[in-house]
N, C-alpha and C. Protein backbone atom coordinates (compact mmCIF):
# COMPACT_ATOMS: atom_id res chain seq x y z
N UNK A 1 32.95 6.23 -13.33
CA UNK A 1 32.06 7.14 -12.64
C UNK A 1 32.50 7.24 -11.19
N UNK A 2 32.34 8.63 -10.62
CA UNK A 2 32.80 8.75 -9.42
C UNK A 2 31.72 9.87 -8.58
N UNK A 3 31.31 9.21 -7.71
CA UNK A 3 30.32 10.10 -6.59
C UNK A 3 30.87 10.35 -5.62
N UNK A 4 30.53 11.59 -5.13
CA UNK A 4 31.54 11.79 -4.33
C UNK A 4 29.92 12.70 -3.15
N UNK A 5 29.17 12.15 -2.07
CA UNK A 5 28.75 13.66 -1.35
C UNK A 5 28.75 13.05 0.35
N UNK A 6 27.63 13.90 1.18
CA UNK A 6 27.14 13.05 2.24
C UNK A 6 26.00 12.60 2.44
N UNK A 7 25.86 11.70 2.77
CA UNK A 7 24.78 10.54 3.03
C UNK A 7 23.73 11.29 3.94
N UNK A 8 22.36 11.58 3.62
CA UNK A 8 21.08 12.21 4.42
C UNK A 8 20.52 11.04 4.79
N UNK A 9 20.48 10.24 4.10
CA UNK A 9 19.56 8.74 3.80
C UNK A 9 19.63 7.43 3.24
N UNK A 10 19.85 6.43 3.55
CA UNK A 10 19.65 5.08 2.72
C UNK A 10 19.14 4.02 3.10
N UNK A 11 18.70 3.24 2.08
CA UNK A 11 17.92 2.15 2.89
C UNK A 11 18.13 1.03 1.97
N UNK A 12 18.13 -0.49 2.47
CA UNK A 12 18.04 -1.55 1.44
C UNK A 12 17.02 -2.25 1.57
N UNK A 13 16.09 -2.32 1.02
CA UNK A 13 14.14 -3.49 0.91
C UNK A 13 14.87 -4.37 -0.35
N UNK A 14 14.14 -5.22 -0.54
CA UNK A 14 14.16 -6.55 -1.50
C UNK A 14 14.73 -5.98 -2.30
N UNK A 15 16.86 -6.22 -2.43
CA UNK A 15 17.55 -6.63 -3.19
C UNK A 15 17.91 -4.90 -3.51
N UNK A 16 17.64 -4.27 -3.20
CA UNK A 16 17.47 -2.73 -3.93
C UNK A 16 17.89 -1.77 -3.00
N UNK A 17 18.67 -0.66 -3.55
CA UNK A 17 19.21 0.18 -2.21
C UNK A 17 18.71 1.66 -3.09
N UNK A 18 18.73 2.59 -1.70
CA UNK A 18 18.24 3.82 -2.47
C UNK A 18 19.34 4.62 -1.34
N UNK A 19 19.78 5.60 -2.04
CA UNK A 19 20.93 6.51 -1.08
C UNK A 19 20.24 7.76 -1.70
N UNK A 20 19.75 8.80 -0.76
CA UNK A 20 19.90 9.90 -0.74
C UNK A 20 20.76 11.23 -0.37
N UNK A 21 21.09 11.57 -0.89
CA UNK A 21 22.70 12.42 -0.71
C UNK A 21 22.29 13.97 -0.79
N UNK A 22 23.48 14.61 -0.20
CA UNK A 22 23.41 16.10 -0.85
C UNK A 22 24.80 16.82 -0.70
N UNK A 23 24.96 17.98 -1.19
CA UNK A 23 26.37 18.26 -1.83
C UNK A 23 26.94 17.22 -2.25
N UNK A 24 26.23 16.92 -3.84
CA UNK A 24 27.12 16.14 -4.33
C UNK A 24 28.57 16.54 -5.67
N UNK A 25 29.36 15.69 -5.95
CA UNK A 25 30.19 15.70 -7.02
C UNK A 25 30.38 14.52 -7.97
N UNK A 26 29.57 14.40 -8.78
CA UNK A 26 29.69 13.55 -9.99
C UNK A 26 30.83 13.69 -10.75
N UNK A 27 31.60 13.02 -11.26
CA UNK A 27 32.32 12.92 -12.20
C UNK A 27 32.06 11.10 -13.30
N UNK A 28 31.79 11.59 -14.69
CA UNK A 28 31.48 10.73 -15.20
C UNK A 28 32.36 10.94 -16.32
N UNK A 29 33.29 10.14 -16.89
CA UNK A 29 34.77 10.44 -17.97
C UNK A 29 35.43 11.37 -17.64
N UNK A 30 35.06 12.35 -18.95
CA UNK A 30 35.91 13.51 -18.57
C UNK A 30 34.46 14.90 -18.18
N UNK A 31 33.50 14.78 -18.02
CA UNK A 31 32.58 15.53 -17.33
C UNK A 31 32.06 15.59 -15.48
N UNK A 32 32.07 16.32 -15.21
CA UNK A 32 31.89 17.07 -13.42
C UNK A 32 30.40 17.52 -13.34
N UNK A 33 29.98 16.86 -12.68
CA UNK A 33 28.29 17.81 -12.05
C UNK A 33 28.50 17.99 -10.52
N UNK A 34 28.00 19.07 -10.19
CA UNK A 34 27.59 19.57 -8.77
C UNK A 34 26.22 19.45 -8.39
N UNK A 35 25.97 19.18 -7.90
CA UNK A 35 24.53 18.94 -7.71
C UNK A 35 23.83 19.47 -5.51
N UNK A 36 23.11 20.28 -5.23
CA UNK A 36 22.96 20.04 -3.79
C UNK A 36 22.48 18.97 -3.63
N UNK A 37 21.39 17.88 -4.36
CA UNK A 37 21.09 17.11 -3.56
C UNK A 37 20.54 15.80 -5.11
N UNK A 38 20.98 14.71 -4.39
CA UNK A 38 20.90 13.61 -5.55
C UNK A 38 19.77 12.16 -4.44
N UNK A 39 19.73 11.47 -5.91
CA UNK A 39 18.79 10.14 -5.08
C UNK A 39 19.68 9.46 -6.08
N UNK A 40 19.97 7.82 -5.22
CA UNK A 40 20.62 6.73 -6.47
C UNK A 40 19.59 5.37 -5.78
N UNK A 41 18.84 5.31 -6.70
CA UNK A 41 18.20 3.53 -6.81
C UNK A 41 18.97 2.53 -7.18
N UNK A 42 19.51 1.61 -6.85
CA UNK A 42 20.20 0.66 -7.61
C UNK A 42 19.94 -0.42 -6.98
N UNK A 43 19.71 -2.14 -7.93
CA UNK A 43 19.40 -3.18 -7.51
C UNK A 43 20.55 -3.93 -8.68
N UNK A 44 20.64 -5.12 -7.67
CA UNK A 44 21.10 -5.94 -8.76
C UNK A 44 20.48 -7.28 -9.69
N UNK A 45 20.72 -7.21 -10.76
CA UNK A 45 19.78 -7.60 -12.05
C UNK A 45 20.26 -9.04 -11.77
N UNK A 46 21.31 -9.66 -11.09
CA UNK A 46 21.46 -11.19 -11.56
C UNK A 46 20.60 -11.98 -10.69
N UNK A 47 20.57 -10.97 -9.86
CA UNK A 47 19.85 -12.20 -8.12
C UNK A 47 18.22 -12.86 -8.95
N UNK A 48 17.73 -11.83 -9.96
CA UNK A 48 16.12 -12.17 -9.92
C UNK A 48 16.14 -12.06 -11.50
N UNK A 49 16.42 -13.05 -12.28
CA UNK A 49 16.00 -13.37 -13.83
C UNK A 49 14.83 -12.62 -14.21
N UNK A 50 13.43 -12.62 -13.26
CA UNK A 50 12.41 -12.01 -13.86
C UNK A 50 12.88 -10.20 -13.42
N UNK A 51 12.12 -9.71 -14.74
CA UNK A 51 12.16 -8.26 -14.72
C UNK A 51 10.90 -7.60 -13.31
N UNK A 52 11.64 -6.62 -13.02
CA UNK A 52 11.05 -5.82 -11.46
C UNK A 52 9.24 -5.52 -11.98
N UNK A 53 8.58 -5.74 -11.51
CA UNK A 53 7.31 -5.88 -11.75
C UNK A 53 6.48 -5.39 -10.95
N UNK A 54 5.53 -4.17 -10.94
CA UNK A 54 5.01 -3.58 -9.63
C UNK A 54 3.86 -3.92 -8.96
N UNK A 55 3.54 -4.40 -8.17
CA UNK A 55 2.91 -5.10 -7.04
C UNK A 55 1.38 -4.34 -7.34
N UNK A 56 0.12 -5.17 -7.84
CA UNK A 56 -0.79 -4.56 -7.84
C UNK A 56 -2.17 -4.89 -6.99
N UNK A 57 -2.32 -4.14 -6.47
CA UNK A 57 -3.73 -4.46 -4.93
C UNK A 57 -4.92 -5.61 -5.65
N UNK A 58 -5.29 -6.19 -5.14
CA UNK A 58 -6.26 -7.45 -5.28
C UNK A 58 -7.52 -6.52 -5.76
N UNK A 59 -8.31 -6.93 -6.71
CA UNK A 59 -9.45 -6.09 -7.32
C UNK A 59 -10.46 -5.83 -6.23
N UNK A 60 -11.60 -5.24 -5.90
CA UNK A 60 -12.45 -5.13 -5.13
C UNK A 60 -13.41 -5.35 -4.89
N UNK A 61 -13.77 -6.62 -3.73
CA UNK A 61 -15.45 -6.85 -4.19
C UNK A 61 -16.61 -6.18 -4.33
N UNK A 62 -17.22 -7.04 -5.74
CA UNK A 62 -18.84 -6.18 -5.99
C UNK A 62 -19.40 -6.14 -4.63
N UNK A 63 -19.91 -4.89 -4.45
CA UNK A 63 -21.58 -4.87 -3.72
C UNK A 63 -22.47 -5.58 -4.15
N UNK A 64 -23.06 -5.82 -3.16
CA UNK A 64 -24.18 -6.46 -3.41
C UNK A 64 -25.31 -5.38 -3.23
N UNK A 65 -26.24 -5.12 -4.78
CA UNK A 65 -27.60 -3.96 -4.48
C UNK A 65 -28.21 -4.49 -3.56
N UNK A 66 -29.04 -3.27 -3.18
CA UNK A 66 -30.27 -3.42 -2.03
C UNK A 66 -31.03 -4.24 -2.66
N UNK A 67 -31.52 -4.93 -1.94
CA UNK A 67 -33.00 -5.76 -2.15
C UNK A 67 -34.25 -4.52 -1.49
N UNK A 68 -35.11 -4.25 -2.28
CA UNK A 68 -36.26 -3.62 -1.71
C UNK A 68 -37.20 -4.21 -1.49
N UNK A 69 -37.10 -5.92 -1.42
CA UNK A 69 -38.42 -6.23 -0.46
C UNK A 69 -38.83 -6.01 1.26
N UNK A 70 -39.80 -6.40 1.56
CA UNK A 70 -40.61 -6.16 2.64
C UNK A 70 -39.68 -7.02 3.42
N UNK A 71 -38.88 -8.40 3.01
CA UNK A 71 -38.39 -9.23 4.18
C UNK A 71 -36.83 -8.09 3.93
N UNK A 72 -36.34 -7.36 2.97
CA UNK A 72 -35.21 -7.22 3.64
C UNK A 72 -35.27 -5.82 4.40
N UNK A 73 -36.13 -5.25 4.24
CA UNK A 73 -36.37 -4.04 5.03
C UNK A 73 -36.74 -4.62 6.59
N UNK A 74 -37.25 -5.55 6.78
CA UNK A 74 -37.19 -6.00 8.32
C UNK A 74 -35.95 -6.08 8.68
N UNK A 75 -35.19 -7.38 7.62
CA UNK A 75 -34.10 -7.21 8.46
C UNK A 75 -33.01 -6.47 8.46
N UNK A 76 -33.26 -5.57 7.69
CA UNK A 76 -32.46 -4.15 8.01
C UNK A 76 -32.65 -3.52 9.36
N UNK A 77 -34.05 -3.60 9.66
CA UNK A 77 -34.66 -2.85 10.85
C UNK A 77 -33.89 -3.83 11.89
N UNK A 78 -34.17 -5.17 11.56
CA UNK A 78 -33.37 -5.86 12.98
C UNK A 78 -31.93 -6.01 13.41
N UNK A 79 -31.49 -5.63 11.91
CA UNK A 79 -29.55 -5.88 12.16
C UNK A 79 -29.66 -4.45 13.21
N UNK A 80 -30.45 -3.16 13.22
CA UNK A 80 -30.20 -2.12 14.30
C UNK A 80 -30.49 -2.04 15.42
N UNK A 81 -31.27 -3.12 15.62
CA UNK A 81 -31.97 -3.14 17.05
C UNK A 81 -30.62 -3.40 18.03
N UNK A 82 -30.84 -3.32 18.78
CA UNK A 82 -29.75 -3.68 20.14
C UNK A 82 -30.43 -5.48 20.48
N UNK A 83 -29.20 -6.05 20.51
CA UNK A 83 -29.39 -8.01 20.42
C UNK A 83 -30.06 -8.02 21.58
N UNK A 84 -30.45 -7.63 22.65
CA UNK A 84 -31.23 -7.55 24.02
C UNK A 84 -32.21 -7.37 23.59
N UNK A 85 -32.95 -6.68 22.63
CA UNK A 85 -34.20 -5.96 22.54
C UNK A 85 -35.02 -7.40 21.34
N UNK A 86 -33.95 -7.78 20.54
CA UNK A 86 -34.15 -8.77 19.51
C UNK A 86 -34.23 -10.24 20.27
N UNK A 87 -33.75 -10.21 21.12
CA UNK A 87 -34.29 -11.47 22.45
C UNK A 87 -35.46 -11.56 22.76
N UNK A 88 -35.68 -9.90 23.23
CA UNK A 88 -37.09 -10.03 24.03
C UNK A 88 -37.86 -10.58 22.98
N UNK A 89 -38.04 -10.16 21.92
CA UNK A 89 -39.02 -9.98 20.92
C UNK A 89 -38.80 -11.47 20.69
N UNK A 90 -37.93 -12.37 20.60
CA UNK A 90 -38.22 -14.33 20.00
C UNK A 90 -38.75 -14.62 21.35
N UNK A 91 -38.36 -14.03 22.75
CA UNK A 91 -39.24 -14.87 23.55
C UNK A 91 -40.62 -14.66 23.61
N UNK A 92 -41.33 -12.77 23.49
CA UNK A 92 -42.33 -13.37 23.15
C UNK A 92 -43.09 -13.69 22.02
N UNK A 93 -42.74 -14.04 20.75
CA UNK A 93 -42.87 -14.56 19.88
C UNK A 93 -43.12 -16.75 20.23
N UNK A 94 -42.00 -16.89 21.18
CA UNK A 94 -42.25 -17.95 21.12
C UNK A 94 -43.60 -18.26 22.28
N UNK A 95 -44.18 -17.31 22.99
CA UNK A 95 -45.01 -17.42 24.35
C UNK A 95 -46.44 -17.62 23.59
């Protein structure tokens, strides 16, 4: 096999290269492709015994439902207050 174009792009991340090309010329035996524009992925298989495996995001934690009692509706009301205003109110609570 023979590639033949110019290089737009390439990059190598873990073990793996990707070349993006254009005006290209393939020749593979006795067959020729022209192509304007090609991509080649290639990694090599000996470095990593295990097969390439795609990386999947950590599941997402449950919500927790509303509680509709009377104590969590306060402190709904108090997580909004401004922490200055929630001061005043324990000092005079404690007076």
């Amino acid at each position: 096999m023979t590639l033949k174009g110019k290089a737009e792009n390439y990059r190598h991340c873990d073990n793996t290269w990707t070349f993006v090309m254009h005006d290209c010329d393939i020749k593979i035996e006795d067959k020729q492709l022209k192509s304007s524009h090609c991509k080649i992925v290639a990694f090599d298989t000996s470095l990593s015994g295990d097969p390439v495996v795609p990386h999947k995001p950590p599941p997402k934690p449950e919500r927790k439902k509303a509680d509709g009692s009377k104590a969590a509706k306060r402190r709904k009301k108090e997580d909004k207050k401004h922490p200055d205003a929630v001061k005043k109110e324990e000092k005079k609570d404690k007076s």
